[in-house]
C-alpha atoms as a PDB file:
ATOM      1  CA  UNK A   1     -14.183  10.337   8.777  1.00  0.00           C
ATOM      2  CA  UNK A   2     -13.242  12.209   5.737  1.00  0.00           C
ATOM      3  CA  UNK A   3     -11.555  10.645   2.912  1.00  0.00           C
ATOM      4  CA  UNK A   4      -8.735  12.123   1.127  1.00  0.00           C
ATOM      5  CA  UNK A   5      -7.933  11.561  -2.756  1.00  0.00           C
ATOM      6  CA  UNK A   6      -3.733  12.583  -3.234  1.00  0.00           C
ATOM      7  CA  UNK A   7      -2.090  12.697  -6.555  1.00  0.00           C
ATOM      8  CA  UNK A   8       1.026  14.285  -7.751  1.00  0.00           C
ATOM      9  CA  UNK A   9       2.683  14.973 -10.998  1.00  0.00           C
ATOM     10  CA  UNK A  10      -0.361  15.278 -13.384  1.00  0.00           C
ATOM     11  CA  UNK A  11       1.990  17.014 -15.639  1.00  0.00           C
ATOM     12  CA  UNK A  12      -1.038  18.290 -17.938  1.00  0.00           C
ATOM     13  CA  UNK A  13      -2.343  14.704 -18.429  1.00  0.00           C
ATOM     14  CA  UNK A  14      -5.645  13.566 -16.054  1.00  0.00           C
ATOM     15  CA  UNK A  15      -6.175  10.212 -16.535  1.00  0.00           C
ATOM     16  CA  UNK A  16     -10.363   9.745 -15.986  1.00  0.00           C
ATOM     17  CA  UNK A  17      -9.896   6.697 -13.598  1.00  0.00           C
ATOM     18  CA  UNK A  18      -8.692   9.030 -11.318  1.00  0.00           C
ATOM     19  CA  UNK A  19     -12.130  10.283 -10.854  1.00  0.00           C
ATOM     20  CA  UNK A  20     -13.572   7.198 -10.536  1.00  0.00           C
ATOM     21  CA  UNK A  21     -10.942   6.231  -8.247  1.00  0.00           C
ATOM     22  CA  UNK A  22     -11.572   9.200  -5.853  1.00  0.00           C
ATOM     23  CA  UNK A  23     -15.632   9.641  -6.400  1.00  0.00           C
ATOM     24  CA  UNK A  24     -15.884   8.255  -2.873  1.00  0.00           C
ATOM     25  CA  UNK A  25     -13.735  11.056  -1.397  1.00  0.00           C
ATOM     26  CA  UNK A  26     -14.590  14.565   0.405  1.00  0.00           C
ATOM     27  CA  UNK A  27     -11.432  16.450  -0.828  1.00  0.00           C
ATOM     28  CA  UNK A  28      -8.498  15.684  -4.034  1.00  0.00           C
ATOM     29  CA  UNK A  29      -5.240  17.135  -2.831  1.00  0.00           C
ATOM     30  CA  UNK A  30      -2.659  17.508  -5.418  1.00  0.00           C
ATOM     31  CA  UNK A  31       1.234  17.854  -4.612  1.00  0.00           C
ATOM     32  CA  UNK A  32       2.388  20.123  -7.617  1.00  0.00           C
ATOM     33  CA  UNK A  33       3.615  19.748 -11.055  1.00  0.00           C
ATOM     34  CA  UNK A  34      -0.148  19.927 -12.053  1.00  0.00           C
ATOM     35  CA  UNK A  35       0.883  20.862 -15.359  1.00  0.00           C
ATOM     36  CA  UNK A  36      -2.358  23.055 -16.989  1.00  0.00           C
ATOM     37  CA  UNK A  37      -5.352  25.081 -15.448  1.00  0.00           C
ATOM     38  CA  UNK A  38      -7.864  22.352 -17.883  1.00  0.00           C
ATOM     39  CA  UNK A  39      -6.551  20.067 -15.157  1.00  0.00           C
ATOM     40  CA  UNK A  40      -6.745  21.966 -11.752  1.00  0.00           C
ATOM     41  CA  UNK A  41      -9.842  23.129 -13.258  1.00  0.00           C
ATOM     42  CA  UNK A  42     -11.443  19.480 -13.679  1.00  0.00           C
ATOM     43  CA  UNK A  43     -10.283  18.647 -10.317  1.00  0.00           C
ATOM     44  CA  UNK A  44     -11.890  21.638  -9.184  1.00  0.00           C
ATOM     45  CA  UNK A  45     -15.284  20.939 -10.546  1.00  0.00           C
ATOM     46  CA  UNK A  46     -15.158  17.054  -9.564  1.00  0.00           C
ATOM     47  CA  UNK A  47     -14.600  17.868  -5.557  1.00  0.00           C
ATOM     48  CA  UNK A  48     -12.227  20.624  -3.315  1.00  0.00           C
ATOM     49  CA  UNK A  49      -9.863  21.020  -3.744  1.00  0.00           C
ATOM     50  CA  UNK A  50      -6.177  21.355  -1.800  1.00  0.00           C
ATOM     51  CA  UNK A  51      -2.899  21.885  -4.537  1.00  0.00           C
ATOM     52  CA  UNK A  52       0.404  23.363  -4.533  1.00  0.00           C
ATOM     53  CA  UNK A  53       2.714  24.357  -7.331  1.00  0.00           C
ATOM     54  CA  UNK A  54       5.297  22.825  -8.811  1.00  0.00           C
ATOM     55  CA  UNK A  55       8.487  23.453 -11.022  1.00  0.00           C
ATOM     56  CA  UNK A  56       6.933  22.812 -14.198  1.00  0.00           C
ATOM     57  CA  UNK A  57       4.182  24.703 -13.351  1.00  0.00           C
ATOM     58  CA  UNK A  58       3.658  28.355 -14.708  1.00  0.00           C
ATOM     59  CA  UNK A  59       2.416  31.797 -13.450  1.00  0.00           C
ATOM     60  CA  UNK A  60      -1.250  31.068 -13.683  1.00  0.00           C
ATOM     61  CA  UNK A  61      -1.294  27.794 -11.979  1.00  0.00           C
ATOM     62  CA  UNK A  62       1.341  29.731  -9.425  1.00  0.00           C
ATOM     63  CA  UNK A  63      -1.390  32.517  -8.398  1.00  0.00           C
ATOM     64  CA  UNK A  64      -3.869  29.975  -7.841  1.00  0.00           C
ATOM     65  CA  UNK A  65      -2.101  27.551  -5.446  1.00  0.00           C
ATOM     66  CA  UNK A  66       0.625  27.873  -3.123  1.00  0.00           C
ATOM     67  CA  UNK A  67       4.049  26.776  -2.960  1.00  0.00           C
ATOM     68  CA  UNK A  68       3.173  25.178   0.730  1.00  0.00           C
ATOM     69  CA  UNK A  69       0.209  24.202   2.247  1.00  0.00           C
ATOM     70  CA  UNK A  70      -0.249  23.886   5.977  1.00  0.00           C
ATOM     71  CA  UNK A  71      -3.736  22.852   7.389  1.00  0.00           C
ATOM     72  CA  UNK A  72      -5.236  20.739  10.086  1.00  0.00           C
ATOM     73  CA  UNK A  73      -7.843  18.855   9.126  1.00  0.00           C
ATOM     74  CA  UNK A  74     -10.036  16.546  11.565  1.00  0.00           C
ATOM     75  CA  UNK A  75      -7.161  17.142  13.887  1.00  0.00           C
ATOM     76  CA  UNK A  76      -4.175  16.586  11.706  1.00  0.00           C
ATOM     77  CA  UNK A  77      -1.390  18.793  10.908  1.00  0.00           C
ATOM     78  CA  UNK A  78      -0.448  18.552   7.641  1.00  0.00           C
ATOM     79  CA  UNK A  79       2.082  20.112   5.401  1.00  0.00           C
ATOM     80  CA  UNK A  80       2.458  19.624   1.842  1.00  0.00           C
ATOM     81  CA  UNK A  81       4.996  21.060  -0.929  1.00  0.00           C
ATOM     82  CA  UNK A  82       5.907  19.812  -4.388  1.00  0.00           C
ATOM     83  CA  UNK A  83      10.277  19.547  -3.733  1.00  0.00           C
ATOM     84  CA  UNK A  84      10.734  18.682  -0.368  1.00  0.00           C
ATOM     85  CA  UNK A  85      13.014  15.234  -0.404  1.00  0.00           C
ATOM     86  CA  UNK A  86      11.923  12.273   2.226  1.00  0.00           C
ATOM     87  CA  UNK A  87      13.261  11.514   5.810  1.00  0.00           C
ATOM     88  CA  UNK A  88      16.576  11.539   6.048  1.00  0.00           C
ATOM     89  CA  UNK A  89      16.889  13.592   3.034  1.00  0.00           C
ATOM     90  CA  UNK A  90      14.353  16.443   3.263  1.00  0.00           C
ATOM     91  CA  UNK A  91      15.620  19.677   1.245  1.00  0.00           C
ATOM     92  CA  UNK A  92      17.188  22.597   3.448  1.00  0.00           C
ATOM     93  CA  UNK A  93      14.182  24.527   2.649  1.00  0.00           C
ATOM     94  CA  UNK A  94      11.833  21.494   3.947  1.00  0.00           C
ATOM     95  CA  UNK A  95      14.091  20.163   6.844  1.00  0.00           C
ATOM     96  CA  UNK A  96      14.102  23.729   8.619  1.00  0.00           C
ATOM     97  CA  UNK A  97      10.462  23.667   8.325  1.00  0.00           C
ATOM     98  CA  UNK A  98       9.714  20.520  10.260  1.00  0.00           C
ATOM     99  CA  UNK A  99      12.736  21.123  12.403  1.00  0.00           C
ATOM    100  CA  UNK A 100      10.950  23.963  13.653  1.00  0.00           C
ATOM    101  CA  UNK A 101       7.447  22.744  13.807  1.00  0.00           C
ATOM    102  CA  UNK A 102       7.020  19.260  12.269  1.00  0.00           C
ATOM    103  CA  UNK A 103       3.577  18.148  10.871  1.00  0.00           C
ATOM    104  CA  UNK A 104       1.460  14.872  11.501  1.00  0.00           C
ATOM    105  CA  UNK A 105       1.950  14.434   7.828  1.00  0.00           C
ATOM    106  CA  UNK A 106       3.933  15.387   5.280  1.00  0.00           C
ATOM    107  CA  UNK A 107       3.321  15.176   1.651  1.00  0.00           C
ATOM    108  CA  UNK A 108       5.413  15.845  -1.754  1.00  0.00           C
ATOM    109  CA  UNK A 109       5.626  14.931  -5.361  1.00  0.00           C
ATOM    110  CA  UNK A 110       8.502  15.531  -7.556  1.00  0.00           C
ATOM    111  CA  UNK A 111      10.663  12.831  -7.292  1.00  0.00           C
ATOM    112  CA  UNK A 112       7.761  10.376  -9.485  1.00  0.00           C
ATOM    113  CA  UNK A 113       8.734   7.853  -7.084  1.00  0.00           C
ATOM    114  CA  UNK A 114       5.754   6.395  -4.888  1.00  0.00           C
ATOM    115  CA  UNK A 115       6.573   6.516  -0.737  1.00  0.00           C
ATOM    116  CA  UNK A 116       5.126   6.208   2.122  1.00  0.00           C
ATOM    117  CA  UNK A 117       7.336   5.868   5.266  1.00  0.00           C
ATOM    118  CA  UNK A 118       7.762   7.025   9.008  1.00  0.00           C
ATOM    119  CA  UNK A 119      10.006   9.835  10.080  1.00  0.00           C
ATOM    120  CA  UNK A 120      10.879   8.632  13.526  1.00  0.00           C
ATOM    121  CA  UNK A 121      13.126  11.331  14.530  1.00  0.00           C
ATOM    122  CA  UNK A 122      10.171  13.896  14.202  1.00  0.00           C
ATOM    123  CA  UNK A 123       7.317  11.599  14.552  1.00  0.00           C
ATOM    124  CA  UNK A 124       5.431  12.297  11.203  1.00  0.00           C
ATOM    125  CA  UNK A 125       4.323  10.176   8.400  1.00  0.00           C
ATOM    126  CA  UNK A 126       5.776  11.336   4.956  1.00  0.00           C
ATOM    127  CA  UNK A 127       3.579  10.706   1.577  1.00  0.00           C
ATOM    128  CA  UNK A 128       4.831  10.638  -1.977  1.00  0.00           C
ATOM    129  CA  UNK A 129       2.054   9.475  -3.863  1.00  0.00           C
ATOM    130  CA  UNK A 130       4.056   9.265  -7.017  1.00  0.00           C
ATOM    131  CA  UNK A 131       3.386  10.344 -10.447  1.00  0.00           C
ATOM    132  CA  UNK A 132      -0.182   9.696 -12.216  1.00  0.00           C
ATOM    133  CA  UNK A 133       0.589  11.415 -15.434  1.00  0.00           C
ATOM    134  CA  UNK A 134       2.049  10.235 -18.664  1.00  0.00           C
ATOM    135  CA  UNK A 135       5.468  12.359 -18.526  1.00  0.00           C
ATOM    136  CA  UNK A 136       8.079  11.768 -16.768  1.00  0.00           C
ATOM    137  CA  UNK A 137      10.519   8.266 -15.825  1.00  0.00           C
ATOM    138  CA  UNK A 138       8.265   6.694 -13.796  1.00  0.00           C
ATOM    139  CA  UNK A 139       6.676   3.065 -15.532  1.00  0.00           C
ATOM    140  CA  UNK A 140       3.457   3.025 -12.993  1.00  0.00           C
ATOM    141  CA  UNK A 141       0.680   5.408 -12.528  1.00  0.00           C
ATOM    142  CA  UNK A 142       0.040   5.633  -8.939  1.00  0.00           C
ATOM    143  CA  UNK A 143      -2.278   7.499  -6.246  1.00  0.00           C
ATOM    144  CA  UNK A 144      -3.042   7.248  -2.843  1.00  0.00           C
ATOM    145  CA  UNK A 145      -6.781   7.450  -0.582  1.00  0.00           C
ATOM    146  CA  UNK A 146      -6.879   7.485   2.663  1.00  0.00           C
ATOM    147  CA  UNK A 147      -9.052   8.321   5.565  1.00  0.00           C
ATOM    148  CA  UNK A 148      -8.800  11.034   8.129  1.00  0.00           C
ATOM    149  CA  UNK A 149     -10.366  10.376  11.595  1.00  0.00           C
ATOM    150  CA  UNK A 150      -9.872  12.267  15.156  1.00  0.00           C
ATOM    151  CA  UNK A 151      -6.337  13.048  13.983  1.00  0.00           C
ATOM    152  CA  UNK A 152      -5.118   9.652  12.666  1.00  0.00           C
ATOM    153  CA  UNK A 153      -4.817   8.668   9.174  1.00  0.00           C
ATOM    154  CA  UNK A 154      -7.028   5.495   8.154  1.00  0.00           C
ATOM    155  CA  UNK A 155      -7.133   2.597   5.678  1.00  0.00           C
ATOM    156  CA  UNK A 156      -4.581   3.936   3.375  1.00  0.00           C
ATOM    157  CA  UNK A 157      -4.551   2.429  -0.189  1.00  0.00           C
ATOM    158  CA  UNK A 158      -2.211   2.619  -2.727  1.00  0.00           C
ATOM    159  CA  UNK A 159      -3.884   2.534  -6.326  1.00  0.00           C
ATOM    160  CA  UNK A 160      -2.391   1.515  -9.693  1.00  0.00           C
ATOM    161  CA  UNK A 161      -3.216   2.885 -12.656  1.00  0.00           C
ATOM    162  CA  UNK A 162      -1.586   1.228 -15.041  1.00  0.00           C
ATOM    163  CA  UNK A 163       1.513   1.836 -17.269  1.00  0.00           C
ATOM    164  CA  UNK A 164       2.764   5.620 -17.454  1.00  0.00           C
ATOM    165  CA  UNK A 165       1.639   5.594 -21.618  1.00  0.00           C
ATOM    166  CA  UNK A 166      -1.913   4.088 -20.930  1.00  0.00           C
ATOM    167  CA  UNK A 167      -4.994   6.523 -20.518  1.00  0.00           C
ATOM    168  CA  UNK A 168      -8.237   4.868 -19.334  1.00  0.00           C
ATOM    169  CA  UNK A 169     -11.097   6.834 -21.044  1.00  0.00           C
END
């Protein structure tokens, strides 16, 4: 099994109980809005990393990750994106995508808002992990961890990190 840390929405900000959260995981993927290279950079040099861009992002952080990612890994498609919307209201951009080809799993940020829910009609499991930085209109810091085994997604956790002002040293 190999165990996934996802986070979205550092905007800059990289709270260090993030890396105790995810010290037990093989890879960090991050779902855009990452906000500076000092963060993608710590990330980097904690564990592999898997990240795409986001609006707020700028032309550095834009050369070094894409605005999609699509990968199997331990027999799971996945496709992730920073703007993409949820089931039933994916983007245009997003909905031709998996209209065409849908992944096992599909993952976004953006929105700040933490989600996790089936997409029935194209049999996929979409992933918002929220935000885990300090900007933004979200009140609670989330991220999620999961496992990935033989192409099925294992003991998924949700984890709080507090209020959106509070940074645990």
């Amino acid at each position: 099994m190999i165990k996934i840390g996802l986070l979205s929405d550092t905007h800059s900000v990289l709270d260090d109980q993030i890396l105790k959260d995810f010290s037990e995981c093989d890879e960090l993927w991050h779902a855009g809005d990452i906000g500076s290279m000092e963060v993608l950079e710590k990330l980097e040099a904690f564990l592999p990393v898997r990240a795409v861009y986001g609006n707020i992002d700028n032309a550095t952080i834009r050369r070094a990750c894409p605005l999609n990612q699509r990968f199997t890994i331990e027999g799971l498609d996945v496709f992730m994106t920073h703007i993409g919307g949820y089931p039933g209201r994916y983007t245009a951009r997003v909905r031709d995508i998996i209209r065409e080809d849908p992944p096992q799993l599909y993952i976004c940020g953006h929105s700040h808002i933490l989600k996790i829910m089936p997409d029935r009609k194209h049999n996929l499991l979409h992933i918002n992990p929220g935000a885990c930085g300090i900007h933004g209109f979200h009140r609670e810091k989330t991220i999620v961890r999961f496992g990935i085994e033989a192409g099925k997604i294992e003991n998924l956790e949700v984890i709080n990190l507090g209020k959106r002002g509070e940074i645990k040293k």
